[in-house]
N, C-alpha and C. Protein backbone atom coordinates (compact mmCIF):
# COMPACT_ATOMS: atom_id res chain seq x y z
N UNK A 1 -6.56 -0.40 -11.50
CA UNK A 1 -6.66 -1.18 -12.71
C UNK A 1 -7.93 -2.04 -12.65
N UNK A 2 -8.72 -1.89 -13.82
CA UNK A 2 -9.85 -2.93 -13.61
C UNK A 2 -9.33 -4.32 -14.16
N UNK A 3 -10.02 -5.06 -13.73
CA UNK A 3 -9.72 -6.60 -13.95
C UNK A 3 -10.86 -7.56 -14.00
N UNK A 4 -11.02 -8.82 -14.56
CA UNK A 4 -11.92 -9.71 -14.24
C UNK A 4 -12.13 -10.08 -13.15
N UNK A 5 -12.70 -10.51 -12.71
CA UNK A 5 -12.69 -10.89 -11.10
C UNK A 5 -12.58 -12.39 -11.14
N UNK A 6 -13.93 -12.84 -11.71
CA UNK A 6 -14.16 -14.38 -12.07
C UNK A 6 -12.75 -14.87 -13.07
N UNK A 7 -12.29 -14.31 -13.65
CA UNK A 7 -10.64 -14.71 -14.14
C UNK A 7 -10.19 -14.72 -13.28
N UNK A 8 -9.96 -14.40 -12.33
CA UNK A 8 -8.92 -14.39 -11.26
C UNK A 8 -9.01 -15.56 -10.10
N UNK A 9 -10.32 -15.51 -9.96
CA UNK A 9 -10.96 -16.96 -8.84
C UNK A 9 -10.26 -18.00 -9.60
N UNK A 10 -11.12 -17.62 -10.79
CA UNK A 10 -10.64 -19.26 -12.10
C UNK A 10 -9.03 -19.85 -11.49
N UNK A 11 -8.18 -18.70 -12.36
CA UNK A 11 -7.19 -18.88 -12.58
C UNK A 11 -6.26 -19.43 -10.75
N UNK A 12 -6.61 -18.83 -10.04
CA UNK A 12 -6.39 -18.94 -8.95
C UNK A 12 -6.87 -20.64 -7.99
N UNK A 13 -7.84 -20.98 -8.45
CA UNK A 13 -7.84 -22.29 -8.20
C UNK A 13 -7.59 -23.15 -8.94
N UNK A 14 -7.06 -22.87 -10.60
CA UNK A 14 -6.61 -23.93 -11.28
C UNK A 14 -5.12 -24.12 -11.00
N UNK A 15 -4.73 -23.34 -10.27
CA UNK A 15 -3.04 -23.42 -9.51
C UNK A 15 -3.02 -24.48 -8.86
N UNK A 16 -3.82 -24.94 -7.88
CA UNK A 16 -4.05 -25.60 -7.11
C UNK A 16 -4.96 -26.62 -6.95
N UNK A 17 -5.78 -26.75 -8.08
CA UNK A 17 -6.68 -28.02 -8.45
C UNK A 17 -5.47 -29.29 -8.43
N UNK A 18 -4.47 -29.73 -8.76
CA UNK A 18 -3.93 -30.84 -8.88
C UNK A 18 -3.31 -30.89 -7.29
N UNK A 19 -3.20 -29.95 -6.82
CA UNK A 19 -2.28 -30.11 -5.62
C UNK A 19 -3.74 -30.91 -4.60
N UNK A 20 -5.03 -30.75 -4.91
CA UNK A 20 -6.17 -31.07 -4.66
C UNK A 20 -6.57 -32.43 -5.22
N UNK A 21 -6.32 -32.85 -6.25
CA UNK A 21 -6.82 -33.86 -6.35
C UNK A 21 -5.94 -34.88 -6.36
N UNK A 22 -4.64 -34.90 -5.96
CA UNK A 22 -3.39 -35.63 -5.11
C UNK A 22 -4.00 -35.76 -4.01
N UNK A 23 -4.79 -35.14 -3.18
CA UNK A 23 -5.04 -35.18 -2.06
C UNK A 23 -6.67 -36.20 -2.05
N UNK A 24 -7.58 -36.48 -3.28
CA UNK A 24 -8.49 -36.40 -3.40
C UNK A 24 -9.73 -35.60 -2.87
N UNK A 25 -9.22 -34.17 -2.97
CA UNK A 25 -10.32 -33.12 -2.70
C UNK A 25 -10.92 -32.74 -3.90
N UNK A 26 -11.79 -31.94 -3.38
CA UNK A 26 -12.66 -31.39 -4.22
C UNK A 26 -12.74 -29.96 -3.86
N UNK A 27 -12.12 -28.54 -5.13
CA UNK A 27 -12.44 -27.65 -5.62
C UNK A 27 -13.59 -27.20 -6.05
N UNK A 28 -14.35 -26.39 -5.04
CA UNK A 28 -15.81 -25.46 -5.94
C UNK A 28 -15.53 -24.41 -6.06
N UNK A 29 -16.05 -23.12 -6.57
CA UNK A 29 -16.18 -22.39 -6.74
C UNK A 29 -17.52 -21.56 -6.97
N UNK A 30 -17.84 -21.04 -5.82
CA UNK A 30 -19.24 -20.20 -5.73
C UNK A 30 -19.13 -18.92 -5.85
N UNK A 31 -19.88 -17.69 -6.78
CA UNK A 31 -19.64 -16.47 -7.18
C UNK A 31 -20.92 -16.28 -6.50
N UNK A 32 -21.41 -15.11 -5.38
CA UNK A 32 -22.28 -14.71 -5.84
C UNK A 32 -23.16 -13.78 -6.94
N UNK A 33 -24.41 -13.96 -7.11
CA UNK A 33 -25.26 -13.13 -8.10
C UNK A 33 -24.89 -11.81 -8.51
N UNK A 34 -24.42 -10.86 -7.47
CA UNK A 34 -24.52 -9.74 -6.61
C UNK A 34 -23.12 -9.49 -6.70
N UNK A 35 -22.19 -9.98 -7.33
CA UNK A 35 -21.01 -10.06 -7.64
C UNK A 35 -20.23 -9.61 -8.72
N UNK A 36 -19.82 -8.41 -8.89
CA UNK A 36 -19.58 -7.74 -10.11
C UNK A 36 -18.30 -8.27 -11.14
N UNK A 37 -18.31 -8.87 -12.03
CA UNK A 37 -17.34 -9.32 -13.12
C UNK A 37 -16.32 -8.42 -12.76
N UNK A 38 -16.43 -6.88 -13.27
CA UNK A 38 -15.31 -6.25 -13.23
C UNK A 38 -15.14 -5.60 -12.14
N UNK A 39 -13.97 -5.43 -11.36
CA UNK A 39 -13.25 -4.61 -10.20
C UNK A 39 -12.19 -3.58 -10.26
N UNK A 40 -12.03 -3.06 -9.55
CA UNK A 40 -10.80 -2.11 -9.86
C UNK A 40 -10.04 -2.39 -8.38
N UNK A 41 -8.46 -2.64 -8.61
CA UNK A 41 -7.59 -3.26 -8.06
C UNK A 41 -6.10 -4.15 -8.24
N UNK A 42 -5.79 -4.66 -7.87
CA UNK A 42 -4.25 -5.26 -8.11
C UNK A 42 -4.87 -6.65 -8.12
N UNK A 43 -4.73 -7.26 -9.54
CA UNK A 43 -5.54 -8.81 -9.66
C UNK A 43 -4.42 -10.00 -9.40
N UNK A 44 -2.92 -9.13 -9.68
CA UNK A 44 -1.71 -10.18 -8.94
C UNK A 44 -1.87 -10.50 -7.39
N UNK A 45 -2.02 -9.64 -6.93
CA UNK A 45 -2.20 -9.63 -5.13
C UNK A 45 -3.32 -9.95 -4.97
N UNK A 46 -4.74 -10.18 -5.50
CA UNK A 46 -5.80 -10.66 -4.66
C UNK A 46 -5.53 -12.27 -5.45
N UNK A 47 -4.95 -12.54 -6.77
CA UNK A 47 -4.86 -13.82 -6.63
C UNK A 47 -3.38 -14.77 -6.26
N UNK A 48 -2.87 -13.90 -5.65
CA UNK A 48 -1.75 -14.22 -4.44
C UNK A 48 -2.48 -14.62 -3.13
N UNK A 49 -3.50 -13.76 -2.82
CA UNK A 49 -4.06 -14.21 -1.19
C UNK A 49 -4.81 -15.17 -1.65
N UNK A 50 -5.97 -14.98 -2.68
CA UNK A 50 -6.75 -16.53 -2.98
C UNK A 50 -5.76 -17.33 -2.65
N UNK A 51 -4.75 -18.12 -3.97
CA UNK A 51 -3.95 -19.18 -3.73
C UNK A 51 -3.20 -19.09 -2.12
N UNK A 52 -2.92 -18.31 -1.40
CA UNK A 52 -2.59 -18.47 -0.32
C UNK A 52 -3.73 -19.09 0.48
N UNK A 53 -4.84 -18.66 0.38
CA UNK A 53 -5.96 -19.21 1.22
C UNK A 53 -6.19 -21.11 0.86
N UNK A 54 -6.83 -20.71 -0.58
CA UNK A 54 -6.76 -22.23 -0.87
C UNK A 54 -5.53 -23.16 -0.71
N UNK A 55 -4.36 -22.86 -0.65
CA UNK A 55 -3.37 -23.85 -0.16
C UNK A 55 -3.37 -24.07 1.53
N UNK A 56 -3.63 -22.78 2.18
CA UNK A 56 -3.78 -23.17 3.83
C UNK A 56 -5.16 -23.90 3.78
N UNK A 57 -6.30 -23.89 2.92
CA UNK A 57 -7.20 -24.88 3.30
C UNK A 57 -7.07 -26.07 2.61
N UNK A 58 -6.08 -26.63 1.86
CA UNK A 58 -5.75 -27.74 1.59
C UNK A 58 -4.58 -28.33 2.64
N UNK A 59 -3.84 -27.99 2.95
CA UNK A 59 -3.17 -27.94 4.55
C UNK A 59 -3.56 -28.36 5.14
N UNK A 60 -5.18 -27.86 5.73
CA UNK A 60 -6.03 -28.70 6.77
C UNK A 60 -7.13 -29.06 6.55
N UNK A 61 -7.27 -29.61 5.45
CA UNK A 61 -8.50 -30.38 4.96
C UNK A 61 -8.04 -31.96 4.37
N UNK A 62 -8.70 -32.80 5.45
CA UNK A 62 -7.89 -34.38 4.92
C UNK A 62 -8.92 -35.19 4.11
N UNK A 63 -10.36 -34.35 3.90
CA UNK A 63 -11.24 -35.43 3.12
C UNK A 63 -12.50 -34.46 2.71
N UNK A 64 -13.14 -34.76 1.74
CA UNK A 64 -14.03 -34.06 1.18
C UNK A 64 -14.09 -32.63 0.05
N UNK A 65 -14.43 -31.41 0.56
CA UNK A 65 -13.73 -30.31 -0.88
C UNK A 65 -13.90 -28.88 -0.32
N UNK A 66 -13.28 -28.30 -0.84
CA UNK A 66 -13.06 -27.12 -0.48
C UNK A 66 -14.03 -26.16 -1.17
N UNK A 67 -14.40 -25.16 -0.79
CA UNK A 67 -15.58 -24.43 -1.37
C UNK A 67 -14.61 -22.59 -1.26
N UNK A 68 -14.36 -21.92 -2.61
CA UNK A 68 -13.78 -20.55 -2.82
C UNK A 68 -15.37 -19.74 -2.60
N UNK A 69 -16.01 -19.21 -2.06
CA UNK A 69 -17.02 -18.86 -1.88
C UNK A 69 -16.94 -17.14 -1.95
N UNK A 70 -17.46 -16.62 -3.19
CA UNK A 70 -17.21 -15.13 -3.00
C UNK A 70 -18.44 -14.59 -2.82
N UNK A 71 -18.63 -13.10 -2.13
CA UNK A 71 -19.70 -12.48 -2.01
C UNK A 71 -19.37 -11.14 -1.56
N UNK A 72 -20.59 -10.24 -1.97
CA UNK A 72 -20.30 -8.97 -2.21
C UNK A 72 -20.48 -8.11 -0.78
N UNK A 73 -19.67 -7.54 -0.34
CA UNK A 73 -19.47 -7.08 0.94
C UNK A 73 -20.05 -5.82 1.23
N UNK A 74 -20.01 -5.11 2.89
CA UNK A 74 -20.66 -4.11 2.42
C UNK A 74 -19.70 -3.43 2.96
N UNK A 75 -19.55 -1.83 2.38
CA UNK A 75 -18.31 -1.24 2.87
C UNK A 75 -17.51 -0.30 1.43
């Protein structure tokens, strides 16, 4: 299935933006250039592991912000 990709980052850290700024962190979000809008894939399950990631790095992050940093792999 193709999907947005950048919808999915979005949506995936706006889950967790408040659980972040309870904490007073800070949410970025970096796409790289080189980074294709559309993908083909399961966009429930990669934004299941995002929010899994960003909640284990709000877990152990007690000050400053968290950075979702995507980039295009090779493979």
């Amino acid at each position: 299935m193709d999907f947005d990709l950048y919808e999915v980052i979005a949506e995936s850290i706006n889950v967790v933006r408040a659980s972040a700024r309870r904490q007073c962190l800070e949410l970025r979000q970096e796409i790289a250039d080189d980074v294709p809008r559309w993908v083909s894939g399961d966009p429930s399950r990669l934004g299941q592991i995002v929010r899994n990631l960003l909640s284990n790095a709000l877990k152990f992050t007690e000050r400053g912000h968290i950075v979702c940093r995507v980039t295009a792999g090779v493979g």
